[in-house]
PDB file of N, CA and C in Angstrom:
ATOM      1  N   UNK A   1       1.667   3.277 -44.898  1.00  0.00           N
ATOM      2  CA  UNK A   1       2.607   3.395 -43.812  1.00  0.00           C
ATOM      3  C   UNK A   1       2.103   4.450 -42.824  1.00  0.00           C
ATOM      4  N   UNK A   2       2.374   4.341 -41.409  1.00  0.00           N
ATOM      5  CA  UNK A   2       1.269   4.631 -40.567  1.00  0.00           C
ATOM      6  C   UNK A   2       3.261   6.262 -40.166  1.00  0.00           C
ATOM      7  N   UNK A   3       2.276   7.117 -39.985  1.00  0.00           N
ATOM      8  CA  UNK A   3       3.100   8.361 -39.558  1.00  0.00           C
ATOM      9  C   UNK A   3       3.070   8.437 -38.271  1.00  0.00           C
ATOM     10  N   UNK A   4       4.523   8.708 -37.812  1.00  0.00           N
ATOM     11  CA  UNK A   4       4.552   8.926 -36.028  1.00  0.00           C
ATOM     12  C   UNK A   4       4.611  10.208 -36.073  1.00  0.00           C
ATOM     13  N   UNK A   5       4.176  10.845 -35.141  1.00  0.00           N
ATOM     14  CA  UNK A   5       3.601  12.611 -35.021  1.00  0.00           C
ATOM     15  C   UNK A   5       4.306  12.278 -33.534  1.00  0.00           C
ATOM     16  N   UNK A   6       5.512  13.618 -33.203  1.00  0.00           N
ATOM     17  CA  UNK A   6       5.320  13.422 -31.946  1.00  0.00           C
ATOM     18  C   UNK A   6       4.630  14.641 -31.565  1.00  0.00           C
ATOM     19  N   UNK A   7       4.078  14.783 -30.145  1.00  0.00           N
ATOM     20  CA  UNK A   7       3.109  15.611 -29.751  1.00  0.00           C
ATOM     21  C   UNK A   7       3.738  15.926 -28.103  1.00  0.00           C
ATOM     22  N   UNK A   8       3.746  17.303 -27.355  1.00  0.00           N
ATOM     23  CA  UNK A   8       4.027  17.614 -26.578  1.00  0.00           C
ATOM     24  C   UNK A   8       3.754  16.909 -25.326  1.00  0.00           C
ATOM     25  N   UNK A   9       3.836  17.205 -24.215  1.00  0.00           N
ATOM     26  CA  UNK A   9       3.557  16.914 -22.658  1.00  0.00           C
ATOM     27  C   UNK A   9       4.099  17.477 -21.562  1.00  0.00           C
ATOM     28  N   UNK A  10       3.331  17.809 -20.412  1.00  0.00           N
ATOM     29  CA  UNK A  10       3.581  18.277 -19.664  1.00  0.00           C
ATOM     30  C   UNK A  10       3.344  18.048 -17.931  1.00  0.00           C
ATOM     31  N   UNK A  11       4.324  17.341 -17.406  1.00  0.00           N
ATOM     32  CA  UNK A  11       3.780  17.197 -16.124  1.00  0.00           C
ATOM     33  C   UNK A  11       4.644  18.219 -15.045  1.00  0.00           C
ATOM     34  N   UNK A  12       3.435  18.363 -13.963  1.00  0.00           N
ATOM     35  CA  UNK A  12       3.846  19.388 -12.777  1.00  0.00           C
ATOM     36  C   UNK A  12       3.607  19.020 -11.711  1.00  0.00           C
ATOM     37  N   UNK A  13       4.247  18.397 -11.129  1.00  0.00           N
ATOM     38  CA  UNK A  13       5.159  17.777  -9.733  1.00  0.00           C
ATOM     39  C   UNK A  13       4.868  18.604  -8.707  1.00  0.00           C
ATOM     40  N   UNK A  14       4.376  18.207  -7.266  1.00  0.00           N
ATOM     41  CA  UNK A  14       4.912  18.646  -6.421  1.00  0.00           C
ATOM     42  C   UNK A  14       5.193  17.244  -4.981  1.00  0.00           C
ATOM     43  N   UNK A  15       6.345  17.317  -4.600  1.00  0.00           N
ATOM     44  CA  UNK A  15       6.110  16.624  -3.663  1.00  0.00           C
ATOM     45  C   UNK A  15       6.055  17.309  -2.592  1.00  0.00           C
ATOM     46  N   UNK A  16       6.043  15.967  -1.372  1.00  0.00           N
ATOM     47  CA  UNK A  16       5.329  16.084  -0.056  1.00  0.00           C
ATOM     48  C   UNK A  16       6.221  15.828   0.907  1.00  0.00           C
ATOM     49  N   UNK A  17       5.715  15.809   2.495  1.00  0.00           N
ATOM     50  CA  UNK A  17       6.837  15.927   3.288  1.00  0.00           C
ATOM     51  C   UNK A  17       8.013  14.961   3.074  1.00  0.00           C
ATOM     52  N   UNK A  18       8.256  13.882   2.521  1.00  0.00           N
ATOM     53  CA  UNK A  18       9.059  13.013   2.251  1.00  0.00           C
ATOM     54  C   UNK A  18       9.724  12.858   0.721  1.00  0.00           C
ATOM     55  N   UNK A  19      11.070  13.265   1.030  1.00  0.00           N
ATOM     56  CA  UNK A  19      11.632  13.576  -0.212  1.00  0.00           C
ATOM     57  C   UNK A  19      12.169  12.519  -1.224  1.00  0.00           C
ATOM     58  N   UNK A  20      12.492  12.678  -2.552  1.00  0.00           N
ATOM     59  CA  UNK A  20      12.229  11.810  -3.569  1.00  0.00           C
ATOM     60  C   UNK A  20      13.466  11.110  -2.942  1.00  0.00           C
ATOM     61  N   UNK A  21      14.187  10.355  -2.779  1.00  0.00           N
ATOM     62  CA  UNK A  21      16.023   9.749  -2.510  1.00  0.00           C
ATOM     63  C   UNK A  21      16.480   9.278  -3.269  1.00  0.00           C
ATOM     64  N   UNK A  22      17.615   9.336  -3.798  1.00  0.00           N
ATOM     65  CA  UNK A  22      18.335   8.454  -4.472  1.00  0.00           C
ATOM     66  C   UNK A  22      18.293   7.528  -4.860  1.00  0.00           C
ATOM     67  N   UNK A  23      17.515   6.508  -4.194  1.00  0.00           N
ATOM     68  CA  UNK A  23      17.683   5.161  -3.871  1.00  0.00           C
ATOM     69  C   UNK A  23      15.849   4.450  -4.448  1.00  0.00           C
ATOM     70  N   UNK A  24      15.313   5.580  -4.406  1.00  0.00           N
ATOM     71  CA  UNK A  24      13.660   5.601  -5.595  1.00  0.00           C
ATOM     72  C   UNK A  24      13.533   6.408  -6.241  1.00  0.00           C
ATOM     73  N   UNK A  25      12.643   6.174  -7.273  1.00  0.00           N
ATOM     74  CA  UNK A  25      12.467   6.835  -7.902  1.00  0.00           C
ATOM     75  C   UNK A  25      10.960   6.205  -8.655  1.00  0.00           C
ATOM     76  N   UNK A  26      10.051   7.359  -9.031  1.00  0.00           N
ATOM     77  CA  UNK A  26       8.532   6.952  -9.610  1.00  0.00           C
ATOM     78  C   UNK A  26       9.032   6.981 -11.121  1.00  0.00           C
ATOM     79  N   UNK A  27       7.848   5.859 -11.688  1.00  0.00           N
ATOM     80  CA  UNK A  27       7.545   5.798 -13.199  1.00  0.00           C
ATOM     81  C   UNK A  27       6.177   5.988 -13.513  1.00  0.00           C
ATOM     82  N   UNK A  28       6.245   7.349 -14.283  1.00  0.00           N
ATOM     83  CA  UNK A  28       4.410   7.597 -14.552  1.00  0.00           C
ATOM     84  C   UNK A  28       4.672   6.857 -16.101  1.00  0.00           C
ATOM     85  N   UNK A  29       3.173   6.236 -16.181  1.00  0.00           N
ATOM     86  CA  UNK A  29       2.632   5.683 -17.309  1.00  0.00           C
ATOM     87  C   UNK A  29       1.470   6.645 -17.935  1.00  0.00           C
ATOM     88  N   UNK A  30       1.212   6.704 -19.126  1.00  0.00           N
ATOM     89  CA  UNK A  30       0.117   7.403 -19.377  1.00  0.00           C
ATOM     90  C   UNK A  30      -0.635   6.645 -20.487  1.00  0.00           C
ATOM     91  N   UNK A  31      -2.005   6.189 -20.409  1.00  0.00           N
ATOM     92  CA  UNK A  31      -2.469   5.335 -21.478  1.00  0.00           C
ATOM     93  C   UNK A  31      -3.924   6.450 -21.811  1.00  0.00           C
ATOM     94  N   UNK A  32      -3.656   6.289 -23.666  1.00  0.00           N
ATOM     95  CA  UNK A  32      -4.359   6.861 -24.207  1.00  0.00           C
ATOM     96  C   UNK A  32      -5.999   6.555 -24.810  1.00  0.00           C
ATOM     97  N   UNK A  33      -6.517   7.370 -25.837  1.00  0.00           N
ATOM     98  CA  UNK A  33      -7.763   7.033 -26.143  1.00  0.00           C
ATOM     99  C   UNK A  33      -7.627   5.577 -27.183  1.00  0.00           C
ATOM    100  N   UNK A  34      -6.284   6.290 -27.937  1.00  0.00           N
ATOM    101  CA  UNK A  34      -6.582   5.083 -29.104  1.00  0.00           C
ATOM    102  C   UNK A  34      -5.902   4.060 -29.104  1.00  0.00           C
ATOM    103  N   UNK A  35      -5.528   3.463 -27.401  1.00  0.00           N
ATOM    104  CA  UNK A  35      -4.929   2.486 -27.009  1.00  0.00           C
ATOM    105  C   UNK A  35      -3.009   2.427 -26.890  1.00  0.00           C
ATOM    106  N   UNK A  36      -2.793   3.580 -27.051  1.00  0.00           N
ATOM    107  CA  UNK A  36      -0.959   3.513 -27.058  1.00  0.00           C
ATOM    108  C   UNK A  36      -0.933   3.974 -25.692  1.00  0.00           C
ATOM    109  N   UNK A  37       0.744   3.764 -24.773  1.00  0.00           N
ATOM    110  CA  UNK A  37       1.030   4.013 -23.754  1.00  0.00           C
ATOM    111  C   UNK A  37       2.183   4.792 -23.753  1.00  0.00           C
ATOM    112  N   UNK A  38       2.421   5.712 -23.192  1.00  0.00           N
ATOM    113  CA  UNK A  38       4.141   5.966 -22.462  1.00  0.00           C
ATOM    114  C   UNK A  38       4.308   6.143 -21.428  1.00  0.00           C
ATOM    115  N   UNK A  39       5.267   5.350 -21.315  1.00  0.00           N
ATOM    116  CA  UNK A  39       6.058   5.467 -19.983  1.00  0.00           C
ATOM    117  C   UNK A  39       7.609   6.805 -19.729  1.00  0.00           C
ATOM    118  N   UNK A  40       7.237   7.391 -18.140  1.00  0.00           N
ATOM    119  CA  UNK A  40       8.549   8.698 -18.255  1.00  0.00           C
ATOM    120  C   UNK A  40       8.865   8.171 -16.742  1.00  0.00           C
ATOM    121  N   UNK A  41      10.104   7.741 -16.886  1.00  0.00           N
ATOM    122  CA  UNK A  41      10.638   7.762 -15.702  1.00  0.00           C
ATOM    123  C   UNK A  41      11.449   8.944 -14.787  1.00  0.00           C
ATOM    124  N   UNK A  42      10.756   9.560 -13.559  1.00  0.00           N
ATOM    125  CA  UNK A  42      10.791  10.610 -13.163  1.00  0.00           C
ATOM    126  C   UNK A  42      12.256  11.233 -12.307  1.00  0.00           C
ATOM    127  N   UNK A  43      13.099   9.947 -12.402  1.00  0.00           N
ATOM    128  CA  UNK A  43      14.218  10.188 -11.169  1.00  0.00           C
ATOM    129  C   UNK A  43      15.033  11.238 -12.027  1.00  0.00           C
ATOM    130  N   UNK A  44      15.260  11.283 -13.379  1.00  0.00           N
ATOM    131  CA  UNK A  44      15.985  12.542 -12.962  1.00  0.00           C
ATOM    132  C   UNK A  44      15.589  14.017 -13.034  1.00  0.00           C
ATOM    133  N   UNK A  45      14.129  13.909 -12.984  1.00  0.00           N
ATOM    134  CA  UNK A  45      13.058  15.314 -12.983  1.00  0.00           C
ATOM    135  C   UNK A  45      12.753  15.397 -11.548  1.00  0.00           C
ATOM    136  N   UNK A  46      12.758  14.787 -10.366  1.00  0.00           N
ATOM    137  CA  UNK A  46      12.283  14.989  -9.063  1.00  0.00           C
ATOM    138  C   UNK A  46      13.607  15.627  -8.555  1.00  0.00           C
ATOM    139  N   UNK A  47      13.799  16.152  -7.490  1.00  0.00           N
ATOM    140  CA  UNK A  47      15.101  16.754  -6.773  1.00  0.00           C
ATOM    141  C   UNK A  47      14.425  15.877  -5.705  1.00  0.00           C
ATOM    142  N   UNK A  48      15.343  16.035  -4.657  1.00  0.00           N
ATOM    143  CA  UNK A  48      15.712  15.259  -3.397  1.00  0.00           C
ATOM    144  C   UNK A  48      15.202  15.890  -2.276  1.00  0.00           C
ATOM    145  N   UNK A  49      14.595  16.800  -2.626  1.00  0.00           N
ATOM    146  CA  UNK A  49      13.767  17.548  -1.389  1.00  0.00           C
ATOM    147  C   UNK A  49      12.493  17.184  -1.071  1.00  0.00           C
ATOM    148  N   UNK A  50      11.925  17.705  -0.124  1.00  0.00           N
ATOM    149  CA  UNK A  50      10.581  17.639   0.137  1.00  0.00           C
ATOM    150  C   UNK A  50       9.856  19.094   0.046  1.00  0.00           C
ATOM    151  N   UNK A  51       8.562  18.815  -0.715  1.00  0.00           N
ATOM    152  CA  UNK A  51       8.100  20.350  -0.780  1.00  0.00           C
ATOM    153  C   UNK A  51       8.549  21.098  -1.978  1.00  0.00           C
ATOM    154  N   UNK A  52       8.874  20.375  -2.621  1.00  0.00           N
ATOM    155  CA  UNK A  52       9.442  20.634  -4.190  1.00  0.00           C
ATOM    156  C   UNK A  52       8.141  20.543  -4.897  1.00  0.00           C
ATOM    157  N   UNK A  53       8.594  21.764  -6.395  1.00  0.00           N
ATOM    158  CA  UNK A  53       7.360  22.035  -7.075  1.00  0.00           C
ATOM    159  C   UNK A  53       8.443  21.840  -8.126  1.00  0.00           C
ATOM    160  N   UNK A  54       7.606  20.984  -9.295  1.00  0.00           N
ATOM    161  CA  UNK A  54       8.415  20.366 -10.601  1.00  0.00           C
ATOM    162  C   UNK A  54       8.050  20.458 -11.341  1.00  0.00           C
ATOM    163  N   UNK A  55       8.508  20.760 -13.107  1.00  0.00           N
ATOM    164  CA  UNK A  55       8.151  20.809 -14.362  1.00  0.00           C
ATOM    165  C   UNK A  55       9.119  20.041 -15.279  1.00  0.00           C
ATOM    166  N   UNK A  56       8.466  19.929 -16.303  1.00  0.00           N
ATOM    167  CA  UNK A  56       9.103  18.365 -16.941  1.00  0.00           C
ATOM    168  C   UNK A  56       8.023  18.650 -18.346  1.00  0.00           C
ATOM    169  N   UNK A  57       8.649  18.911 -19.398  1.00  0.00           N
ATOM    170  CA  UNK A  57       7.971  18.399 -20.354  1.00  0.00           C
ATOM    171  C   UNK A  57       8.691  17.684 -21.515  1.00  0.00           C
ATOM    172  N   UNK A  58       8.356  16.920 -22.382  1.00  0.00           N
ATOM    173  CA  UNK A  58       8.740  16.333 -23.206  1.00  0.00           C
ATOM    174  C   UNK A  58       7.719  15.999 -24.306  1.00  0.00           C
ATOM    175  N   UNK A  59       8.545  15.310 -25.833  1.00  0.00           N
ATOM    176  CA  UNK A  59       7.692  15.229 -26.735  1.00  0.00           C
ATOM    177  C   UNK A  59       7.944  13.355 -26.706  1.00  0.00           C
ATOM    178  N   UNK A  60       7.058  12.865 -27.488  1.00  0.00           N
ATOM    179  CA  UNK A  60       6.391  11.058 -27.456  1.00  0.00           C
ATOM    180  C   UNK A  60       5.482  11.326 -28.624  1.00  0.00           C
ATOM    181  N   UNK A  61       5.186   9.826 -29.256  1.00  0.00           N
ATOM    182  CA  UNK A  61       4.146   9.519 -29.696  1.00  0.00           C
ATOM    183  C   UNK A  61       2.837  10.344 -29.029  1.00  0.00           C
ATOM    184  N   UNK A  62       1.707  10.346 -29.685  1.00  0.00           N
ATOM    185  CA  UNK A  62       0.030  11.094 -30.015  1.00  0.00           C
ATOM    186  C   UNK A  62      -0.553   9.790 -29.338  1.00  0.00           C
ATOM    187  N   UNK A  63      -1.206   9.849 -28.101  1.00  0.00           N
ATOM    188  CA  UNK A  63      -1.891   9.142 -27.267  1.00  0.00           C
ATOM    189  C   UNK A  63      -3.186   9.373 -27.553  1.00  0.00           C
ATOM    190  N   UNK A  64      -3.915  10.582 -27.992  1.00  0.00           N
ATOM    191  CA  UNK A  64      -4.993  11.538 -28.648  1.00  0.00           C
ATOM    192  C   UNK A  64      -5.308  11.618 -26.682  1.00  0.00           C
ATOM    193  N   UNK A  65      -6.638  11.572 -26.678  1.00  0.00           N
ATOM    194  CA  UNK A  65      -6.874  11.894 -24.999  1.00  0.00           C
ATOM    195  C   UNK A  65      -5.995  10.809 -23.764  1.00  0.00           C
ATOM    196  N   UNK A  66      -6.009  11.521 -22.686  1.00  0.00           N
ATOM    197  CA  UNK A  66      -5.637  10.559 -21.289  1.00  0.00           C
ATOM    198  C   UNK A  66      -6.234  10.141 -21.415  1.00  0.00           C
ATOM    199  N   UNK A  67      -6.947   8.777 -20.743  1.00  0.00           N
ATOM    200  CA  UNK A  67      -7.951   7.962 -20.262  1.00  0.00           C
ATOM    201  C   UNK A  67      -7.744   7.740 -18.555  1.00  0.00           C
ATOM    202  N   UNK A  68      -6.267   7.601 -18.197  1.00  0.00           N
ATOM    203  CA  UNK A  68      -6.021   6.954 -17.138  1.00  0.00           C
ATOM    204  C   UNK A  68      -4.243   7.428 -17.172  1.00  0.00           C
ATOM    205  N   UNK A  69      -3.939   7.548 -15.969  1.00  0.00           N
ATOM    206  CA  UNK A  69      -2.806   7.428 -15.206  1.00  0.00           C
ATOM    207  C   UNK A  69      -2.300   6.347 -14.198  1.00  0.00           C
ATOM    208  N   UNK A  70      -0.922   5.963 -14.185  1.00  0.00           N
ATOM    209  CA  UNK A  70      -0.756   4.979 -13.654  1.00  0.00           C
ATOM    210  C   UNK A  70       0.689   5.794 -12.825  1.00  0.00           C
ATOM    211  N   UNK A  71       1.189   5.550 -11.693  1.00  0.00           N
ATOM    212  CA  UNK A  71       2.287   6.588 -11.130  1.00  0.00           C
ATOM    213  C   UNK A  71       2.460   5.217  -9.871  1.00  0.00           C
ATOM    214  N   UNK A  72       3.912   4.685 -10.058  1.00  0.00           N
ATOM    215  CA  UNK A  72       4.706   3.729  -9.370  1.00  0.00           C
ATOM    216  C   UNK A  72       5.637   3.803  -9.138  1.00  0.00           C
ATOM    217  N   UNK A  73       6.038   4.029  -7.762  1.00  0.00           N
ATOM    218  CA  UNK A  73       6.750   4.111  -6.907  1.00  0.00           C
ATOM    219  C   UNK A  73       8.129   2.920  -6.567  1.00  0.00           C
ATOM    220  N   UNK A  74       9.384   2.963  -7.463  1.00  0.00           N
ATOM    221  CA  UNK A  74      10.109   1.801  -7.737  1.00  0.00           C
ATOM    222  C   UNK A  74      11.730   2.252  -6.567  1.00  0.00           C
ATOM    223  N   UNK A  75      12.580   1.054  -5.573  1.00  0.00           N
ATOM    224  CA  UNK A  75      13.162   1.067  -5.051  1.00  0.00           C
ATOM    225  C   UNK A  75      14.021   0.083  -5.360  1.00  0.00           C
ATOM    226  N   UNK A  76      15.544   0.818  -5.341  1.00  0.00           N
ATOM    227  CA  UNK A  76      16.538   0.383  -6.069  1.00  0.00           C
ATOM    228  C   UNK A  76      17.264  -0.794  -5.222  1.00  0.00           C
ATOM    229  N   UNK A  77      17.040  -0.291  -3.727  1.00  0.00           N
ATOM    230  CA  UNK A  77      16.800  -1.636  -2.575  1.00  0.00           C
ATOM    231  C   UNK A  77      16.262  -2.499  -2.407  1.00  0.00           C
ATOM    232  N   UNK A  78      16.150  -3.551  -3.005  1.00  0.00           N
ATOM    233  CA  UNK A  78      15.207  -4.374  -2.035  1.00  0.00           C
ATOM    234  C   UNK A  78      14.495  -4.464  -0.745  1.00  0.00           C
ATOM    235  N   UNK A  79      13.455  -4.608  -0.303  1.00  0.00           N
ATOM    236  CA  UNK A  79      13.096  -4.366   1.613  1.00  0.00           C
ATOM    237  C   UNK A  79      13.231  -3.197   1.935  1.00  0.00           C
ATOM    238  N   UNK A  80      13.469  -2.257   0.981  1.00  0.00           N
ATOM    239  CA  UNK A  80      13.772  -0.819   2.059  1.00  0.00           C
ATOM    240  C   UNK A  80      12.462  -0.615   2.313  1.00  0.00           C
ATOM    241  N   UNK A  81      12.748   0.603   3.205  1.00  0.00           N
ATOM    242  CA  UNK A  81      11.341   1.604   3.793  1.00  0.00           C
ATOM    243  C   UNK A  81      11.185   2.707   3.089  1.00  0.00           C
ATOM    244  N   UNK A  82      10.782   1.975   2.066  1.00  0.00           N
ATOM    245  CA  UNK A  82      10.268   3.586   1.164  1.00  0.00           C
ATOM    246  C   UNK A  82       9.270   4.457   1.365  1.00  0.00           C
ATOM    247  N   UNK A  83       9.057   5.760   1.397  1.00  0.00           N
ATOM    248  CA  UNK A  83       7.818   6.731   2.276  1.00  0.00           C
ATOM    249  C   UNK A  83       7.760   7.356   0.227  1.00  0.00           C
ATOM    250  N   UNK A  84       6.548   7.605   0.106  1.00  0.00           N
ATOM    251  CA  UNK A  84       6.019   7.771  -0.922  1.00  0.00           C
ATOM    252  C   UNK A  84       6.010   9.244  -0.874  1.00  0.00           C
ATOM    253  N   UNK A  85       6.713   9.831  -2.221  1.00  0.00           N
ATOM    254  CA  UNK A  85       7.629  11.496  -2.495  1.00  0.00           C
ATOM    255  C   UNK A  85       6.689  12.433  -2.879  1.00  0.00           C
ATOM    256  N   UNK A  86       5.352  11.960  -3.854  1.00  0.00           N
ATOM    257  CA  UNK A  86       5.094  12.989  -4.556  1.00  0.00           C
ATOM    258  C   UNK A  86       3.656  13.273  -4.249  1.00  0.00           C
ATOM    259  N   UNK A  87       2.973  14.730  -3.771  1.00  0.00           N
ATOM    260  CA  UNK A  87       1.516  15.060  -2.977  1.00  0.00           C
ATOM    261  C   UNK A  87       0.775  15.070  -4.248  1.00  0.00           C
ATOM    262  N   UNK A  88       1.043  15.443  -5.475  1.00  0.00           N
ATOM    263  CA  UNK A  88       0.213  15.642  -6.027  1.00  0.00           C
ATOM    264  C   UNK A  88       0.866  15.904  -7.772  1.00  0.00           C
ATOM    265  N   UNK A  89       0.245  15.014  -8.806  1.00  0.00           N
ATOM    266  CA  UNK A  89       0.641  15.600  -9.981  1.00  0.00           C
ATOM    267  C   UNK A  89      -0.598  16.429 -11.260  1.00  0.00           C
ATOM    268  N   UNK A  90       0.127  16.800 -12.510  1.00  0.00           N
ATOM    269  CA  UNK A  90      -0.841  17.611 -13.350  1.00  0.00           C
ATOM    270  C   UNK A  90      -0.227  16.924 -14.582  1.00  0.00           C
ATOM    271  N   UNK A  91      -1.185  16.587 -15.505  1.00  0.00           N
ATOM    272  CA  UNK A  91      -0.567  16.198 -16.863  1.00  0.00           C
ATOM    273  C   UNK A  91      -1.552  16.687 -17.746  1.00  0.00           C
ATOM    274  N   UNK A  92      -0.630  17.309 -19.019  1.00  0.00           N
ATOM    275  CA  UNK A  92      -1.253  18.126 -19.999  1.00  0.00           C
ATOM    276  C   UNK A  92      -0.717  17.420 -21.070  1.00  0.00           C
ATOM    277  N   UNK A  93      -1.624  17.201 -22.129  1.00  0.00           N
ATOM    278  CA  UNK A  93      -1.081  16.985 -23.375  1.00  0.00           C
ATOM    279  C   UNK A  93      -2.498  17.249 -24.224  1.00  0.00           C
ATOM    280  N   UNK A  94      -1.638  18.029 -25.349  1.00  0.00           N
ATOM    281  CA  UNK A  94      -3.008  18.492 -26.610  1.00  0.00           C
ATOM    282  C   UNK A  94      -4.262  18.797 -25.763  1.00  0.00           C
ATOM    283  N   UNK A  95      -3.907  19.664 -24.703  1.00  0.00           N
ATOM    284  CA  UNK A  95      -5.493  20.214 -24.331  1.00  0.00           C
ATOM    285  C   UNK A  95      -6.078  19.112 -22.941  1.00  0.00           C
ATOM    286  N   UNK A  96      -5.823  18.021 -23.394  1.00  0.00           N
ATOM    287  CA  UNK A  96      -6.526  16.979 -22.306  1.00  0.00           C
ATOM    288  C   UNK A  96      -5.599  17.511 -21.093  1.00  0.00           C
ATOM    289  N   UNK A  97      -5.893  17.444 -20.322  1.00  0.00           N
ATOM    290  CA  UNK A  97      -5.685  17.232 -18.389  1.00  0.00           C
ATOM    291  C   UNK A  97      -5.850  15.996 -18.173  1.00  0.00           C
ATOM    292  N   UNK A  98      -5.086  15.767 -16.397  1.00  0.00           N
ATOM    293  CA  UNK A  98      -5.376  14.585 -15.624  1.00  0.00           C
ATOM    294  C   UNK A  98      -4.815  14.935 -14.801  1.00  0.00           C
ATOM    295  N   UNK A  99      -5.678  14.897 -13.121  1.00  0.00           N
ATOM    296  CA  UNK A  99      -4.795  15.072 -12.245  1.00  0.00           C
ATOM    297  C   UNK A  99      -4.389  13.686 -11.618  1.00  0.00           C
ATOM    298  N   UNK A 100      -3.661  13.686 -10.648  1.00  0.00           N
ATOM    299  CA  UNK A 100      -3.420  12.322  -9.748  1.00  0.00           C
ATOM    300  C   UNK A 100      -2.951  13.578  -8.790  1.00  0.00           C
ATOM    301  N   UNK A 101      -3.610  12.532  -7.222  1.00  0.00           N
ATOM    302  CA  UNK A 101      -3.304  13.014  -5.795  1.00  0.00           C
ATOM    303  C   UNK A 101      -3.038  11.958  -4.906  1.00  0.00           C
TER     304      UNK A 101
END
């Protein structure tokens, strides 16, 4: 029988001139070395500002290293004009890094 370990994480947010709204909200994915994924949906870790600096950590399943980041931008509108919230992120887990810009 295979043991689930959960293991820390840490992402650090900042957005950009266009603030996160109500009405979107991003879903980061994170896929690992030994093929597992998680998904953290960010709407209720972003605030509604622009120029916001964010921290967020949580525990999940052992991904062992990042390989890749995936960060999607989802609107609760249909057709709206969504302006994209976040300048830049940081993800830590067990030592590995990854940025996205």
């Amino acid at each position: 029988m295979l043991e689930i370990v959960e293991h820390l994480y840490y992402v650090f947010i900042k957005t950009g001139f266009f603030p996160c709204t109500q009405d979107t909200h991003p879903k980061l994915s994170l896929f690992g070395s030994n093929g597992q994924e998680i998904e953290l949906n960010l709407k209720s870790i972003l605030t509604n500002q622009k120029y916001q600096f964010d921290i967020c950590q949580w525990t999940d399943k052992n991904i062992e290293k990042i390989e890749r980041i995936n960060l999607i931008l989802y609107s609760e509108i249909p057709q709206s004009n969504v302006q994209w919230s976040i300048e830049w992120l940081f993800v830590i887990h067990n030592g590995y890094s990854f940025t996205g810009k």
